[in-house]
Protein backbone atom coordinates (compact mmCIF):
# COMPACT_ATOMS: atom_id res chain seq x y z
CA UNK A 1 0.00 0.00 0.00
CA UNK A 2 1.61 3.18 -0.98
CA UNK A 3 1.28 6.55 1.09
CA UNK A 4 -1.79 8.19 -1.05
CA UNK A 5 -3.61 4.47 -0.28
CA UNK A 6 -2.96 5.18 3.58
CA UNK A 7 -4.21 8.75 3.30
CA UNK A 8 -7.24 7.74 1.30
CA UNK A 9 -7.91 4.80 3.27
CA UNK A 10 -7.55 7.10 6.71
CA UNK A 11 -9.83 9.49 4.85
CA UNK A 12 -12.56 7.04 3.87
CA UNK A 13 -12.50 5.05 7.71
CA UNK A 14 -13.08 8.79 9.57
CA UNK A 15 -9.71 8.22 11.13
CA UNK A 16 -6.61 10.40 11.42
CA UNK A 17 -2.77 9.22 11.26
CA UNK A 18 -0.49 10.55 13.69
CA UNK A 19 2.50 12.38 12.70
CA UNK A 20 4.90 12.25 15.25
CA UNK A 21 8.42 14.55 15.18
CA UNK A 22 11.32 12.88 16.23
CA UNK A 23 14.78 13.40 16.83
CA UNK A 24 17.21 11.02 18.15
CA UNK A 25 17.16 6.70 18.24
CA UNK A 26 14.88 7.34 21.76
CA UNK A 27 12.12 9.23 20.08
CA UNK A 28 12.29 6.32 17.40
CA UNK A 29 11.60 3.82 19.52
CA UNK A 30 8.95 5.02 21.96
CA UNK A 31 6.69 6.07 18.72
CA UNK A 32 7.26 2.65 16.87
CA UNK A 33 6.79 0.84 19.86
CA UNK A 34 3.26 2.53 20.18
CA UNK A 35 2.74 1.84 16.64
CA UNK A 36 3.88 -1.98 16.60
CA UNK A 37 1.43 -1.94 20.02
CA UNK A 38 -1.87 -0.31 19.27
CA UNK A 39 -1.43 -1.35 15.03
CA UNK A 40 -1.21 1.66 13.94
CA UNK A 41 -0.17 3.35 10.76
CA UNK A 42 1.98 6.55 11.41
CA UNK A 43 3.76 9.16 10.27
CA UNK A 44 7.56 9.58 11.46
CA UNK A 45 8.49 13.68 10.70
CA UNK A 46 11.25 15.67 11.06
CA UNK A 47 12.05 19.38 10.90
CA UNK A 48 14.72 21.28 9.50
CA UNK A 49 16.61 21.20 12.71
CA UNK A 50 15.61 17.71 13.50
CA UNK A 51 16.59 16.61 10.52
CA UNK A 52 19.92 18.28 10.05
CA UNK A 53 21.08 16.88 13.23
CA UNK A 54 19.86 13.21 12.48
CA UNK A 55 20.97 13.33 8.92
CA UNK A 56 18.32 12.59 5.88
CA UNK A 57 20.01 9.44 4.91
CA UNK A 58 20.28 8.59 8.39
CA UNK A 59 16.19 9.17 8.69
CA UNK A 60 15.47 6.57 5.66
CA UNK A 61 17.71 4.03 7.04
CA UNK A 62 16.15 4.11 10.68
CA UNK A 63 12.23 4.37 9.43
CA UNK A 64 13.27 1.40 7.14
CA UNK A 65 14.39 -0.65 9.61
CA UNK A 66 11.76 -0.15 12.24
CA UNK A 67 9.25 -0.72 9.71
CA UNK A 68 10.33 -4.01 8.72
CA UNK A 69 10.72 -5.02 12.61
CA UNK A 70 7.23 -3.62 14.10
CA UNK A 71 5.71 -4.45 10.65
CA UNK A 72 3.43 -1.22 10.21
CA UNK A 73 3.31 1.25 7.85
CA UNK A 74 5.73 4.68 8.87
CA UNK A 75 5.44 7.24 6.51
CA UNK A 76 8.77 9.67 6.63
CA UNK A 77 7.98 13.12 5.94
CA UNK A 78 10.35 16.45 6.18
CA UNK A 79 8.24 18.62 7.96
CA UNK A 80 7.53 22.10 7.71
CA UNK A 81 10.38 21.70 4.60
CA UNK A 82 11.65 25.71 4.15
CA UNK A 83 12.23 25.62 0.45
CA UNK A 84 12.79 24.01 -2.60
CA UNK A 85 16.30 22.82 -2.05
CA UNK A 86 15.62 20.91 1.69
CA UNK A 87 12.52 19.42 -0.34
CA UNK A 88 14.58 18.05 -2.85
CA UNK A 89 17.27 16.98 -0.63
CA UNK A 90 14.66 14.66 1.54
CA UNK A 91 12.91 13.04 -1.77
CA UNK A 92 16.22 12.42 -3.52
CA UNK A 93 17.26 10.42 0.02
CA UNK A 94 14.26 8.61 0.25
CA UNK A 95 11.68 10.14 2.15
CA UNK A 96 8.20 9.21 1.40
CA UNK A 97 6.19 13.02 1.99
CA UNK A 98 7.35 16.53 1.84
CA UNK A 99 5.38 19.62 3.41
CA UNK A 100 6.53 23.10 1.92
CA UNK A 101 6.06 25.46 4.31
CA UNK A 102 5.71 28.50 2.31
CA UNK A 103 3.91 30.21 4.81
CA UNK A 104 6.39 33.24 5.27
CA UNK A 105 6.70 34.05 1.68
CA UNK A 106 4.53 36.15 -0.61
CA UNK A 107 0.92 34.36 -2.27
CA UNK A 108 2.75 34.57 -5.46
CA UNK A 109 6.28 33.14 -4.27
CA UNK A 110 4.67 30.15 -2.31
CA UNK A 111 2.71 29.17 -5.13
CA UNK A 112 5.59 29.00 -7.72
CA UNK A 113 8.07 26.96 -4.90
CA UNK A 114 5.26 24.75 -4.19
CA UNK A 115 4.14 24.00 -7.76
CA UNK A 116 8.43 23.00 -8.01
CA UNK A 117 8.19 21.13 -5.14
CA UNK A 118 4.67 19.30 -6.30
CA UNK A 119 6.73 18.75 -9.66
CA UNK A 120 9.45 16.83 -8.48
CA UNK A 121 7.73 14.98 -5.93
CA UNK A 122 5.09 13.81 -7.77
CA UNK A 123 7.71 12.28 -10.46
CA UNK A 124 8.96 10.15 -7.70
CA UNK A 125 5.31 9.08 -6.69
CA UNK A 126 5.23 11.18 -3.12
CA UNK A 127 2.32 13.61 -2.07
CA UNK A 128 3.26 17.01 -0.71
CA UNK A 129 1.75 19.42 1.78
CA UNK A 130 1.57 22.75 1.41
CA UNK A 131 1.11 25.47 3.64
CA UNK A 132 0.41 29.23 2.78
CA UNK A 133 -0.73 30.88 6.60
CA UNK A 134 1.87 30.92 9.17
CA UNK A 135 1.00 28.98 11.76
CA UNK A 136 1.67 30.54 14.93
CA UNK A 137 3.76 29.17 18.18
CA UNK A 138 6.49 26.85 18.15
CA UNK A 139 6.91 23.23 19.27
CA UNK A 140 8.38 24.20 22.82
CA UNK A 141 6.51 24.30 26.24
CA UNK A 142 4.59 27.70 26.55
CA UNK A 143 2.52 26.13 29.13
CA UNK A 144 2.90 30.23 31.12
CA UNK A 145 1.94 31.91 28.21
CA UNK A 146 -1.97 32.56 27.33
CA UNK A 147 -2.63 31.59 23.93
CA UNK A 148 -5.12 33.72 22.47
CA UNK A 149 -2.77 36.66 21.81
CA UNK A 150 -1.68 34.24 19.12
CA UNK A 151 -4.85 32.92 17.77
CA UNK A 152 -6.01 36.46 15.64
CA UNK A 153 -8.92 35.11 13.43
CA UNK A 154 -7.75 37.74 10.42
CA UNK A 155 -4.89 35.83 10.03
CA UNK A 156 -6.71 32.30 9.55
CA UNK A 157 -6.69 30.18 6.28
CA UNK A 158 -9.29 31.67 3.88
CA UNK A 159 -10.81 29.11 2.02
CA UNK A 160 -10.80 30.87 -0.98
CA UNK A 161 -7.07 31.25 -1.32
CA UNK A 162 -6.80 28.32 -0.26
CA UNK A 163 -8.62 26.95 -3.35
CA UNK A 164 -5.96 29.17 -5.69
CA UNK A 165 -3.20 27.63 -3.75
CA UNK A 166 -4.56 24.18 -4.46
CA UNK A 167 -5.38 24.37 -8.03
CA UNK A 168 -2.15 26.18 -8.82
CA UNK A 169 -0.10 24.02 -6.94
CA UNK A 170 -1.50 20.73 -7.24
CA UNK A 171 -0.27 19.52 -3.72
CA UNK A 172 -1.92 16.88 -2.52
CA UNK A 173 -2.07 18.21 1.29
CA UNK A 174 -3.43 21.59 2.82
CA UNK A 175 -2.67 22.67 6.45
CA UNK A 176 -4.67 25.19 7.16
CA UNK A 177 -4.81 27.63 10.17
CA UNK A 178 -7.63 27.70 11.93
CA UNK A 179 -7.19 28.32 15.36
CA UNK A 180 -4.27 25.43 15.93
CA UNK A 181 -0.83 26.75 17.63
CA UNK A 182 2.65 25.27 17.60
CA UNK A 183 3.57 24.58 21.25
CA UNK A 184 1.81 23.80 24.25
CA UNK A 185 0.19 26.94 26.37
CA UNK A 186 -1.40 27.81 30.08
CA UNK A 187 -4.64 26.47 28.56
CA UNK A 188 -5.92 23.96 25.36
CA UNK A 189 -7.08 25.71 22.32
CA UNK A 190 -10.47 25.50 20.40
CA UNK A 191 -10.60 25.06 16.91
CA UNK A 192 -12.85 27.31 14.56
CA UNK A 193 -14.62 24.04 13.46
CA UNK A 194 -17.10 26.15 10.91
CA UNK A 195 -14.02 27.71 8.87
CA UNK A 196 -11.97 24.25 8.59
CA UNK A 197 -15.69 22.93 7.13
CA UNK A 198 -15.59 25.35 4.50
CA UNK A 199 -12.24 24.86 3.50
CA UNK A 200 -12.52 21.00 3.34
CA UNK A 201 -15.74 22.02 1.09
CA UNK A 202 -14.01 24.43 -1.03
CA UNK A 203 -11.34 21.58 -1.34
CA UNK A 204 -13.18 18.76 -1.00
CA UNK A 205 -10.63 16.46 -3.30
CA UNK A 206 -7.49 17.25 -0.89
CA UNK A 207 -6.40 15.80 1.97
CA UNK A 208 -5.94 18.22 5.15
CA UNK A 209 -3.82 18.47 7.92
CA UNK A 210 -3.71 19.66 11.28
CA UNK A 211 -0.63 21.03 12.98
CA UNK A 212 -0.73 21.73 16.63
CA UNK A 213 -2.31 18.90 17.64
CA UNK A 214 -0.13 19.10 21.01
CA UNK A 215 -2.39 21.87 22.60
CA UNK A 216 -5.82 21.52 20.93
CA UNK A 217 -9.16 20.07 23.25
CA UNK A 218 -9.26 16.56 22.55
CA UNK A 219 -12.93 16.83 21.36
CA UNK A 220 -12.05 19.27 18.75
CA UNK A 221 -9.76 16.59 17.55
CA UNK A 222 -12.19 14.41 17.10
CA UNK A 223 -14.52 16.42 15.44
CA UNK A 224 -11.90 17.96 12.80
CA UNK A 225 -11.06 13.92 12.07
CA UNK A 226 -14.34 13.17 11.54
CA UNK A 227 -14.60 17.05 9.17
CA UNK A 228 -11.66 15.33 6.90
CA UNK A 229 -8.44 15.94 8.79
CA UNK A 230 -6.44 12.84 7.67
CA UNK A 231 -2.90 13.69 9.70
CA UNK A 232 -2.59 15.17 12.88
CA UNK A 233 1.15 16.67 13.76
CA UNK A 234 2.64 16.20 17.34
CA UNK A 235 5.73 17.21 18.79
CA UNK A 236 5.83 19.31 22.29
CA UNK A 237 3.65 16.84 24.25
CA UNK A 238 6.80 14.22 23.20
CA UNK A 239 9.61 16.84 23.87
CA UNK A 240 8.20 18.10 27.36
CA UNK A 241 7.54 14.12 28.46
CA UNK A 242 11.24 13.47 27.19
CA UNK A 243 12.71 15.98 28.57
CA UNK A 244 10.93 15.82 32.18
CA UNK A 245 11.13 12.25 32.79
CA UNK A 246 15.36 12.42 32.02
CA UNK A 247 15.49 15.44 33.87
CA UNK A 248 14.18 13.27 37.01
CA UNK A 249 16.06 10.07 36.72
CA UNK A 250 19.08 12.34 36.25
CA UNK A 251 18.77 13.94 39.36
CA UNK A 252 18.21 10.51 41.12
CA UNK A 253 20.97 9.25 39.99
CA UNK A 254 24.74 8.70 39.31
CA UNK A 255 24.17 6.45 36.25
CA UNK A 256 26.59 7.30 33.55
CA UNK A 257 25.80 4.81 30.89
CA UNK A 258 23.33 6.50 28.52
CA UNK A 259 21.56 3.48 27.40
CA UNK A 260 20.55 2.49 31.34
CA UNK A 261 18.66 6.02 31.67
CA UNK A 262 16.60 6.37 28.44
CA UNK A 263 14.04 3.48 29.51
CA UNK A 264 12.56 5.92 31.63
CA UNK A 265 12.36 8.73 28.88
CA UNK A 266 11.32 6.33 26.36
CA UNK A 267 8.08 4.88 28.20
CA UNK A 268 7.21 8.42 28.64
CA UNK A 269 6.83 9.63 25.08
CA UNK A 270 5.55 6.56 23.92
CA UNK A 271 2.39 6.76 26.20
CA UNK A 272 2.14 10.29 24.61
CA UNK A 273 2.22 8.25 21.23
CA UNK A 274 -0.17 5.73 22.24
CA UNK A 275 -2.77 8.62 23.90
CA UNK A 276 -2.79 10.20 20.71
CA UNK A 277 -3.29 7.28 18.05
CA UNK A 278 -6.06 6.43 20.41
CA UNK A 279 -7.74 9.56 19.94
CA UNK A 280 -7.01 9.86 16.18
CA UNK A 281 -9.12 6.84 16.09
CA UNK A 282 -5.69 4.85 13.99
CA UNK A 283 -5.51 2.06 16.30
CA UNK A 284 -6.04 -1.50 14.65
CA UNK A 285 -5.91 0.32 11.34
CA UNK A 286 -2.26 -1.31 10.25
């Protein structure tokens, strides 16, 4: 089953697959162990940063291998890919998705680097995501900060554009912004459920995404799956669990070999990853 099979297949059972950021072997293993457990198809991503410091090669070699051990389908995707060239660098190595984030560029620019991006790709079979309204945030813990200073409605996706963007683009993925923040804040966000409606109506034949899918009220999830949201991006929920659960084993300890303190750290993202394929509704869907 190739990756626009999964999508459609997510898209026509009312479920959502998790896309899950990682960025070291520990991250690897607590989301494919979730995966392998609960049967889940998933999406493995990494950002520019996360990415660079893996290595793109390095990425294809790792989601190969723990595909063919847990025996699920991972999708690899560069996420939030910052131009042509990083786009082209993760297809030509083997990933299996790009997303073009575009989103800080002019209508006119992102539609011409896209449409590249949607060119290439598409000659080596893989579906791109595009972007075109900066989502706001950033995958770090914000969890003192209120997050409606960053959730200003005249900035959200309008459906119309969105329809351009599409048509003259030809990606195969929209992430819209319709409320969702990078990061995790003092409280969960709501979704504006009506506007992401119209924009799967006004582009009804393409898959959507939602990014932010740390900080959102789980029963706006839901409802956004069940609206046509096919892929659901998560990232600080991981980082924070990671980072809090070594942060407490190192201070109980005087353990210097690394691979006797990541169990800890491990078990801890991968009941994030398990939380959230639950509430995608993915589970059993391998």
């Amino acid at each position: 089953m190739n990756v626009y099979e999964i999508l459609k297949k997510a898209d026509d059972g009312n479920y959502a697959l998790g896309a899950f950021n990682c960025a070291n072997i520990e991250t690897f293993k607590a989301i494919t162990n979730a995966a392998k457990k609960l049967k889940s198809p998933i999406l493995i991503e990494a950002s520019d940063g996360e990415v660079t410091y893996i290595g793109y090669k390095q990425m294809v070699a790792l989601k190969q291998i723990y595909m063919e051990e847990t025996g699920v389908p991972i999708i690899l995707n560069l996420d939030h890919g910052k131009d042509f060239e990083s786009c082209k660098r993760a297809i030509e190595a083997g990933f299996d998705y790009v997303h073009i984030d575009a989103s800080k560029s002019s209508f006119e620019d992102a539609l011409r680097e896209a449409a590249e991006v949607v060119k290439l790709a598409h000659k080596h079979g893989i579906p791109v995501e595009g972007e075109i309204d900066h989502i706001e945030g950033s995958s770090a813990d914000h969890r003192s900060e209120d997050p409606t200073r960053l959730q200003d409605p005249k900035l959200f996706t309008d459906p119309e554009r969105a329809r351009e963007f599409v048509e003259k683009t030809g990606v195969d993925v929209f992430a819209s912004f319709v409320g969702n923040l990078h990061g995790i804040y003092a409280s969960n966000m709501h979704l504006n459920l009506d506007l992401l409606k119209k924009i799967k109506a006004t582009i009804p034949d393409t898959f959507l995404s939602l990014h932010g899918g740390s900080g959102i009220f789980d029963e706006d999830v839901r409802q956004a799956v069940t609206m046509g949201i096919v892929k659901v991006n998560v990232n600080s929920e991981m980082r924070i669990a990671f980072k809090m659960s070594l942060q407490e084993l190192l201070n109980s300890t005087n353990e210097v070999a690394v691979y006797k303190i990541m169990d800890k750290p491990i078990e801890a993202v991968q009941k994030v990853v398990e939380y959230k394929i639950g509430l995608f509704g993915s589970t059993g869907k391998a």
